[in-house]
C-alpha atoms as a PDB file:
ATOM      1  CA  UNK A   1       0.000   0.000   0.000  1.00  0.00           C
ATOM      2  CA  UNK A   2       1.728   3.244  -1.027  1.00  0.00           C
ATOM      3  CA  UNK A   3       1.099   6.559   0.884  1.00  0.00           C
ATOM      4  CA  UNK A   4       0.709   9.825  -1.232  1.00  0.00           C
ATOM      5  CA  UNK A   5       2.504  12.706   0.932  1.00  0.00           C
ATOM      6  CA  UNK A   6       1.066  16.341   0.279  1.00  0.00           C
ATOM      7  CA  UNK A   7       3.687  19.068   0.490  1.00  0.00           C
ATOM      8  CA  UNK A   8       1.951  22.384   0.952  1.00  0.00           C
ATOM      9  CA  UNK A   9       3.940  25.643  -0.465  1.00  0.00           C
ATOM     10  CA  UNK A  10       3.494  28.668   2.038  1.00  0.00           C
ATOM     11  CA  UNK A  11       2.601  30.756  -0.985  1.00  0.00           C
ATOM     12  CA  UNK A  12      -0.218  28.405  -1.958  1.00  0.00           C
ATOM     13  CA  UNK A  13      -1.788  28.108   1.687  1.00  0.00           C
ATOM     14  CA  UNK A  14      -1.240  32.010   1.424  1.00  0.00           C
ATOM     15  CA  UNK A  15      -3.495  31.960  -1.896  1.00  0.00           C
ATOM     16  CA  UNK A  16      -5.887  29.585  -0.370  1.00  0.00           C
ATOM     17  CA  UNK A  17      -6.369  31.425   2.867  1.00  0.00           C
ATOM     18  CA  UNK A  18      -7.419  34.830   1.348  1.00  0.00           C
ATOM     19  CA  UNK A  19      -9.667  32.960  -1.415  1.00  0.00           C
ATOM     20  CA  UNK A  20     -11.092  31.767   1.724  1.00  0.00           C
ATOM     21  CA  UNK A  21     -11.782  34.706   2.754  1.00  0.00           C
ATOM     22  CA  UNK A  22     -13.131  36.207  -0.583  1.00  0.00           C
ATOM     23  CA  UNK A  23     -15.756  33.983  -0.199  1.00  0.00           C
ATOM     24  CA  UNK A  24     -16.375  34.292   3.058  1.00  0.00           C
ATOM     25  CA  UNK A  25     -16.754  37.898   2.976  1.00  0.00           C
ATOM     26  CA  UNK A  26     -19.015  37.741  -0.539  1.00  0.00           C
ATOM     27  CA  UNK A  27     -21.477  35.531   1.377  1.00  0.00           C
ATOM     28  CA  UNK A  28     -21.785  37.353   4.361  1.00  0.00           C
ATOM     29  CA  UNK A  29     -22.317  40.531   2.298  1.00  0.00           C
ATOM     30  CA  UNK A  30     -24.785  38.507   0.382  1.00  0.00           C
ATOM     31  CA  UNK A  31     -26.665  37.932   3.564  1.00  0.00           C
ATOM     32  CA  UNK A  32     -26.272  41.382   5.226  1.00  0.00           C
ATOM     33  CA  UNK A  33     -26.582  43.742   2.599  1.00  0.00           C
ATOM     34  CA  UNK A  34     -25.908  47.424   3.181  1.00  0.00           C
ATOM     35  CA  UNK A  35     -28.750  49.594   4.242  1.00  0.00           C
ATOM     36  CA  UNK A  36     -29.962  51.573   1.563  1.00  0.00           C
ATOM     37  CA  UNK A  37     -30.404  55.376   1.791  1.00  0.00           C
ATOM     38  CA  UNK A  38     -33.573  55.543   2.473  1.00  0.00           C
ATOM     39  CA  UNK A  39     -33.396  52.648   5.286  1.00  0.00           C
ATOM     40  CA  UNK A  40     -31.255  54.837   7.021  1.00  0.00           C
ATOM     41  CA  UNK A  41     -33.404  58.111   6.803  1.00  0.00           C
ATOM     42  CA  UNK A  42     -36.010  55.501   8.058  1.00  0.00           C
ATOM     43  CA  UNK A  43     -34.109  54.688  11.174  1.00  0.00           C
ATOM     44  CA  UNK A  44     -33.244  58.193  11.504  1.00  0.00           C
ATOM     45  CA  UNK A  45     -36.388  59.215  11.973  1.00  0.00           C
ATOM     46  CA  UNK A  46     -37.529  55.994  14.246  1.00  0.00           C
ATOM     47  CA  UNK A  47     -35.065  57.238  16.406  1.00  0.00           C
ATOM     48  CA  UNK A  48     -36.197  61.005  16.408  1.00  0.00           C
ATOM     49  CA  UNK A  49     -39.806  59.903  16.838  1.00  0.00           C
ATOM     50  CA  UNK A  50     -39.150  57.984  19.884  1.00  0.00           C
ATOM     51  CA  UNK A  51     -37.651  60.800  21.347  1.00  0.00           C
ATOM     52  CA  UNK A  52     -40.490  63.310  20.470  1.00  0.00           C
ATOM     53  CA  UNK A  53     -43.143  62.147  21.718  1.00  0.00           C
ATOM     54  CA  UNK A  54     -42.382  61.629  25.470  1.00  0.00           C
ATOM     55  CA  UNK A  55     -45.180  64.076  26.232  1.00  0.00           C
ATOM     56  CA  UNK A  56     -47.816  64.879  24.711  1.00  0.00           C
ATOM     57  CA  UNK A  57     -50.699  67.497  24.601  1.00  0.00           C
ATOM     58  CA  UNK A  58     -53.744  68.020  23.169  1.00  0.00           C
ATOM     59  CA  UNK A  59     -55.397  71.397  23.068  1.00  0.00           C
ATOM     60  CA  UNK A  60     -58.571  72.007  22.992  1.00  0.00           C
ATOM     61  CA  UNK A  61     -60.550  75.207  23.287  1.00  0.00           C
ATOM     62  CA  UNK A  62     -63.635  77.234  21.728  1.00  0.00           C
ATOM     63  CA  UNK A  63     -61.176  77.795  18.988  1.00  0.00           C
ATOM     64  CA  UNK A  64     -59.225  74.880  19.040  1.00  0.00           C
ATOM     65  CA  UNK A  65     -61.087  71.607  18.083  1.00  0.00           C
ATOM     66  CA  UNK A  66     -59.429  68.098  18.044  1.00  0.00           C
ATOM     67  CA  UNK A  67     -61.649  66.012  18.465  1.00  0.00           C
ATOM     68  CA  UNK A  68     -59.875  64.099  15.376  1.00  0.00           C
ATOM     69  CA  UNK A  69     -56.342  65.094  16.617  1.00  0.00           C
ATOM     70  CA  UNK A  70     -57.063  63.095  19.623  1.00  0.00           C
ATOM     71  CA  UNK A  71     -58.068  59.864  18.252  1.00  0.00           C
ATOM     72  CA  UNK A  72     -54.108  60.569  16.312  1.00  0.00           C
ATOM     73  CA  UNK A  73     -52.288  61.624  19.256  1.00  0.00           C
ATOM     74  CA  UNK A  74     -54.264  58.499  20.867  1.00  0.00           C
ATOM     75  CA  UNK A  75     -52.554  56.161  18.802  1.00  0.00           C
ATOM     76  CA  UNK A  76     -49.200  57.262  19.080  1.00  0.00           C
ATOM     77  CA  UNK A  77     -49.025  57.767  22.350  1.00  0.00           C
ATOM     78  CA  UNK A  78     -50.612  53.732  22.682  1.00  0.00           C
ATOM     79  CA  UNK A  79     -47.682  52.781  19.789  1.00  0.00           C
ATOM     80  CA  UNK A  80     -44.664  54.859  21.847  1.00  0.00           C
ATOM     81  CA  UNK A  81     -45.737  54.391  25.510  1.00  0.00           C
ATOM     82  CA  UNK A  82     -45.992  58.101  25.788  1.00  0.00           C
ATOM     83  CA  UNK A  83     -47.335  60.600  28.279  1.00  0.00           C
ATOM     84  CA  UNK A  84     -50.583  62.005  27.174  1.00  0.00           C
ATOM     85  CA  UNK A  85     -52.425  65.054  28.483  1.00  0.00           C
ATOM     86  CA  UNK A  86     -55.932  66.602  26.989  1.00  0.00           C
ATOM     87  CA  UNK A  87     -56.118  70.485  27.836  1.00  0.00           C
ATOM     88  CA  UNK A  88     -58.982  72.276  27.346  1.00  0.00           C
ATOM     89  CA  UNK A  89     -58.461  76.400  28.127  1.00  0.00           C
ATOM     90  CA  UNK A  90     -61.353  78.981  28.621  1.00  0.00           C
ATOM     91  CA  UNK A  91     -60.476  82.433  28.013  1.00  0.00           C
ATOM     92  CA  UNK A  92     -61.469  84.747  30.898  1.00  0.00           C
ATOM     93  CA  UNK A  93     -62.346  88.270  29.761  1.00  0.00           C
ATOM     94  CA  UNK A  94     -59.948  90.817  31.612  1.00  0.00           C
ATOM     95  CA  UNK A  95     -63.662  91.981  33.207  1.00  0.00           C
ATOM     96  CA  UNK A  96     -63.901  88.967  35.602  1.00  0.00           C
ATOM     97  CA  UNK A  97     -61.334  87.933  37.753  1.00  0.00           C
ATOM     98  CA  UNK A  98     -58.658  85.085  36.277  1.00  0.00           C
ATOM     99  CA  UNK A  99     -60.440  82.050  38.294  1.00  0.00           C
ATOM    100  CA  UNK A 100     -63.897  83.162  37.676  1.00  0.00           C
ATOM    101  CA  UNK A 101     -66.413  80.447  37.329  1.00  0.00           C
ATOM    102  CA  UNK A 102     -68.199  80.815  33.434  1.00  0.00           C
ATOM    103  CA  UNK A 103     -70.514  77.687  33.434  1.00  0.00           C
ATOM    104  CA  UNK A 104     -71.276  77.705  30.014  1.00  0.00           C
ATOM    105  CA  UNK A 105     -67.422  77.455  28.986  1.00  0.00           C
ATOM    106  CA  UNK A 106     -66.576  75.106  31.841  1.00  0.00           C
ATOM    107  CA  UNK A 107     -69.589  72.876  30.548  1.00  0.00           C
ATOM    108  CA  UNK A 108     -68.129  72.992  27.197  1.00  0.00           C
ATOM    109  CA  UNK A 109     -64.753  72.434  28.654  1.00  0.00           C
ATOM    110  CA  UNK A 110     -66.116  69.195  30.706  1.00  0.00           C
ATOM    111  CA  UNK A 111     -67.448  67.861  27.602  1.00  0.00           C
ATOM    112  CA  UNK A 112     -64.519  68.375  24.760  1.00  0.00           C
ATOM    113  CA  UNK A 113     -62.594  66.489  27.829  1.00  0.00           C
ATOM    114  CA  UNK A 114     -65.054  63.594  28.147  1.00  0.00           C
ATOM    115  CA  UNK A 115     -64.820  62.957  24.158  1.00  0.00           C
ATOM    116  CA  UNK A 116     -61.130  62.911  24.883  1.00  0.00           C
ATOM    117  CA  UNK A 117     -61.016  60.277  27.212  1.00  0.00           C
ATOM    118  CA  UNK A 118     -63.624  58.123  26.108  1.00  0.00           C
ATOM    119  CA  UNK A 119     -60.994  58.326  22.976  1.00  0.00           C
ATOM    120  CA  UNK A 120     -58.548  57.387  24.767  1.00  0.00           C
ATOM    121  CA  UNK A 121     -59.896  54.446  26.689  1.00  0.00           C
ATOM    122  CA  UNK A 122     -61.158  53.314  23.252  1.00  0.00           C
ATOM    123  CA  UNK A 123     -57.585  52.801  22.247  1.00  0.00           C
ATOM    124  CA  UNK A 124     -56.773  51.300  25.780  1.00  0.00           C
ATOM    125  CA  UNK A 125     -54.402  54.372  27.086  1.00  0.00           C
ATOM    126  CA  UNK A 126     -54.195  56.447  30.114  1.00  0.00           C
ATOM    127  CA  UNK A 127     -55.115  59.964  29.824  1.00  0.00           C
ATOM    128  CA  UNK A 128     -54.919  63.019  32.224  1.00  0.00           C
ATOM    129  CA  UNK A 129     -57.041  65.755  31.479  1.00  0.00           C
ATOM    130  CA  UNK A 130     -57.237  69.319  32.954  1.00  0.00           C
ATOM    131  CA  UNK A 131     -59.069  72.715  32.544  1.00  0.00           C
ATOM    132  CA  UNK A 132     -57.178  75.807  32.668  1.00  0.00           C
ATOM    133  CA  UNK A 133     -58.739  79.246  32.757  1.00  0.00           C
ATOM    134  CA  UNK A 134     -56.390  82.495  31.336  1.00  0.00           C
ATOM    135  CA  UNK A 135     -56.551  85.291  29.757  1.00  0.00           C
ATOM    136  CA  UNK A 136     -55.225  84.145  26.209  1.00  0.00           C
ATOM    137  CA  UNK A 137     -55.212  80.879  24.915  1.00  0.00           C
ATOM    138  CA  UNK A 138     -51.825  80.995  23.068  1.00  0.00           C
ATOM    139  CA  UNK A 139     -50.166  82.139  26.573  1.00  0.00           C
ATOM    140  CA  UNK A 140     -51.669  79.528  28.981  1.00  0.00           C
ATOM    141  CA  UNK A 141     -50.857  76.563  26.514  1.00  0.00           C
ATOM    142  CA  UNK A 142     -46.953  77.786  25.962  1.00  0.00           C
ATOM    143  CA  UNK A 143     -47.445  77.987  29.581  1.00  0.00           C
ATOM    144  CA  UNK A 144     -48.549  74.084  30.188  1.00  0.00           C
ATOM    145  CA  UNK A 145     -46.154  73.107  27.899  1.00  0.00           C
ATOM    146  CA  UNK A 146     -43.334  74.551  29.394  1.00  0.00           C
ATOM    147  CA  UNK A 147     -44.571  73.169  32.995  1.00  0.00           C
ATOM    148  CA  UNK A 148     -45.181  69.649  31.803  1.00  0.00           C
ATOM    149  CA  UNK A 149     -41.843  69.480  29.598  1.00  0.00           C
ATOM    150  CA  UNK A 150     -43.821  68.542  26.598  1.00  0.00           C
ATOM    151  CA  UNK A 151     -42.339  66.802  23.289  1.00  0.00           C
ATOM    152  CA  UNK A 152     -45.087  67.678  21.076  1.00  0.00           C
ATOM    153  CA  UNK A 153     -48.204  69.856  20.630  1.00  0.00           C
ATOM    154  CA  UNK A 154     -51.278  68.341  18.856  1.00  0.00           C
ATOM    155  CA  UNK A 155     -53.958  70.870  17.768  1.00  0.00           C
ATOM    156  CA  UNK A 156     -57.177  70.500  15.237  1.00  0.00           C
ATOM    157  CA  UNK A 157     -57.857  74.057  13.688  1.00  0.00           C
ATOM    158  CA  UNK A 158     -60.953  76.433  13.580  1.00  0.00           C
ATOM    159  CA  UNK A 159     -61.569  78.024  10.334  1.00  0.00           C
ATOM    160  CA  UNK A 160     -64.155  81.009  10.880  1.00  0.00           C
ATOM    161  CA  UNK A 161     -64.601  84.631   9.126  1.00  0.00           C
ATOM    162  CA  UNK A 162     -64.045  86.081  12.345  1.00  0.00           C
ATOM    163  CA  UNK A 163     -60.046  85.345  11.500  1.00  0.00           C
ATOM    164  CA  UNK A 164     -59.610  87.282   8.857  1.00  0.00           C
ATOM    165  CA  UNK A 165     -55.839  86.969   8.274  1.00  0.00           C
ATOM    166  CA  UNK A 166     -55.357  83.787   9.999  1.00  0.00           C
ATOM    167  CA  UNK A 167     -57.092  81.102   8.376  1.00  0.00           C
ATOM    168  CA  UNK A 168     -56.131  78.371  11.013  1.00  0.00           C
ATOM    169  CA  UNK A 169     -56.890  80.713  14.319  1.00  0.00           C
ATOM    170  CA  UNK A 170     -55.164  83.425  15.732  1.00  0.00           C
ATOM    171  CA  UNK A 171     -54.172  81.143  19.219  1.00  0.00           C
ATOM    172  CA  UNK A 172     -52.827  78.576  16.812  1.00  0.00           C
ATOM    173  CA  UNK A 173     -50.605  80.642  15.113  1.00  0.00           C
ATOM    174  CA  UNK A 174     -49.294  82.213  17.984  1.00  0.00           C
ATOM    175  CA  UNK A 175     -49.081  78.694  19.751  1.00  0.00           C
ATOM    176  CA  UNK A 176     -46.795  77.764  16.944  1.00  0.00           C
ATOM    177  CA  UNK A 177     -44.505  80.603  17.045  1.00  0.00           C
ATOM    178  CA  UNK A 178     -44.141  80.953  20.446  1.00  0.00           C
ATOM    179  CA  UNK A 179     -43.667  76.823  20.967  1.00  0.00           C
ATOM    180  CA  UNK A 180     -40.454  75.660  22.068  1.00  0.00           C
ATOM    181  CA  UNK A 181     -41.360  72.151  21.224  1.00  0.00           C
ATOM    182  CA  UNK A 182     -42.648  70.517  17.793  1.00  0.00           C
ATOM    183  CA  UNK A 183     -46.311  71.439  17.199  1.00  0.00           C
ATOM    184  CA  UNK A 184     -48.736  69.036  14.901  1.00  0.00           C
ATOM    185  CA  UNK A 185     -51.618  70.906  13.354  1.00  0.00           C
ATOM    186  CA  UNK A 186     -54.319  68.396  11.483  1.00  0.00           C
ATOM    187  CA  UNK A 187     -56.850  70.829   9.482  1.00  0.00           C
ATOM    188  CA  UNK A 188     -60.026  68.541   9.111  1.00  0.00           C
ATOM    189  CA  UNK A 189     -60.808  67.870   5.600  1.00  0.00           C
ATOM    190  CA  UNK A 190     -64.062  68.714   4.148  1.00  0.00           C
ATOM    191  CA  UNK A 191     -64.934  64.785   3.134  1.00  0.00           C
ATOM    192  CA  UNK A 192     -62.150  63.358   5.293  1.00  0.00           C
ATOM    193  CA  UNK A 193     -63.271  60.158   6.908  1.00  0.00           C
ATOM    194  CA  UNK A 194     -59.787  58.401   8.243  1.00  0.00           C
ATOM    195  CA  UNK A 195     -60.589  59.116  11.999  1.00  0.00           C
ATOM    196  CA  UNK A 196     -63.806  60.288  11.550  1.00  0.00           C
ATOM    197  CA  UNK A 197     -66.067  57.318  12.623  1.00  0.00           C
ATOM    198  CA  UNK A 198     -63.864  56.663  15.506  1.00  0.00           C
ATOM    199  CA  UNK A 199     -64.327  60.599  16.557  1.00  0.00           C
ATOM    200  CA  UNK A 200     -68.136  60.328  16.012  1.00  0.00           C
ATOM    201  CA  UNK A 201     -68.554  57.233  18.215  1.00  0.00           C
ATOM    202  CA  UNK A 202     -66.074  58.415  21.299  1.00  0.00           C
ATOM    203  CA  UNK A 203     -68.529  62.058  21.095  1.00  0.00           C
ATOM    204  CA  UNK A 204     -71.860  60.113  21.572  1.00  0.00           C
ATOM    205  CA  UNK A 205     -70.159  58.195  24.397  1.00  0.00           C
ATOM    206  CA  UNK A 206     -69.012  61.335  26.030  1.00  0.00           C
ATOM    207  CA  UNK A 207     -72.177  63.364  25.634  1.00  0.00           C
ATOM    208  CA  UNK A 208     -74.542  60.464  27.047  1.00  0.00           C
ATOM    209  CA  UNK A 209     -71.792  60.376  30.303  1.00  0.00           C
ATOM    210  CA  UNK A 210     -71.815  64.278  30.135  1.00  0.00           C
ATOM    211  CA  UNK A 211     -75.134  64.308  29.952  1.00  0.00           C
ATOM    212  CA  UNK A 212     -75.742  61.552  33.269  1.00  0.00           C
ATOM    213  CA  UNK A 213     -74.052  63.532  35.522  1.00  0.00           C
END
């Protein structure tokens, strides 16, 4: 029986070695390909999101409504286990003193607020609410949002003649100037119906709960 002896060259195991590693490399580039552009800007922005929206409130006042905001702000805050607050703000007339009682805007107050949470539980999250009475509604939200350390803003809009110059609302515009976080505005389209059912059903809830008390 004869025995075949293999003599191996150092440059050949050389050669061998770093074909080796060709491959190696090819497949595993194969299997982890590089993120495109737009995978990154994706991640980016992941990243950014989950830092925004730590805190968020919702404004509401007799200028402000959003109603469909909330059902938005709902589901985010659900999706990024975030802090969410529903503010509703009465303007006191510089006649009456600051913490005056005006039962017709605290009744409206009570009942934007119920709609709120009844949106909220609908989407299974915890939700603070609170009623704040000032002298401008612009001030007294910059004002929360500072106290609260808020991440984001979330506002509907109020189109109405009485505007004239400011399509969206005075107190929103100045809101969003004056904000030193991000503010989200949603203007409520005509025929738009992506949270509208879900708005409409949390507001017949509230107003029979309102309405019990």
């Amino acid at each position: 029986m004869s025995t075949v002896t293999l003599h191996l060259h150092p440059i050949g195991a050389v050669v061998a070695f770093a074909v080796l590693i060709a491959i190696s490399g090819t497949l595993w580039w194969m299997l982890h390909p590089p993120s495109s552009r737009a995978e990154k800007v994706a991640k980016v922005a992941e990243r950014v999101l989950s830092h925004l929206v730590g805190s968020i409130i919702v404004v509401f006042s007799a200028e402000i409504r959003s109603e469909h905001m909330m059902v938005l702000a709902a589901r985010l805050a659900r999706r990024e286990r975030a802090e969410l607050l529903a503010a509703y703000v009465v303007e006191v007339p510089f006649t009456l003193p600051v913490n005056a009682t005006m039962e017709v805007e605290d009744r409206a107050a009570l009942d934007a607020l119920a709609t709120a949470q009844a949106i909220a539980i609908k989407n299974g999250i915890s939700l603070r609410t609170e009623t704040i009475h000032g002298r401008q509604t612009s001030q007294a939200v910059l004002d929360l949002a500072k106290r609260v350390k808020a991440n984001l803003i979330v506002m509907g809009s109020y189109r109405e003649g009485k505007y004239s110059g400011a399509p969206l609302g005075r107190a929103i515009e100045q809101i969003t100037a004056g904000a030193k976080c991000d503010v989200l505005i949603g203007v409520e389209g005509q025929h738009g119906s992506l949270l509208q059912s879900e708005t409409i059903d949390a507001v017949g809830v509230a107003r029979k709960e309102v309405s019990a008390e």
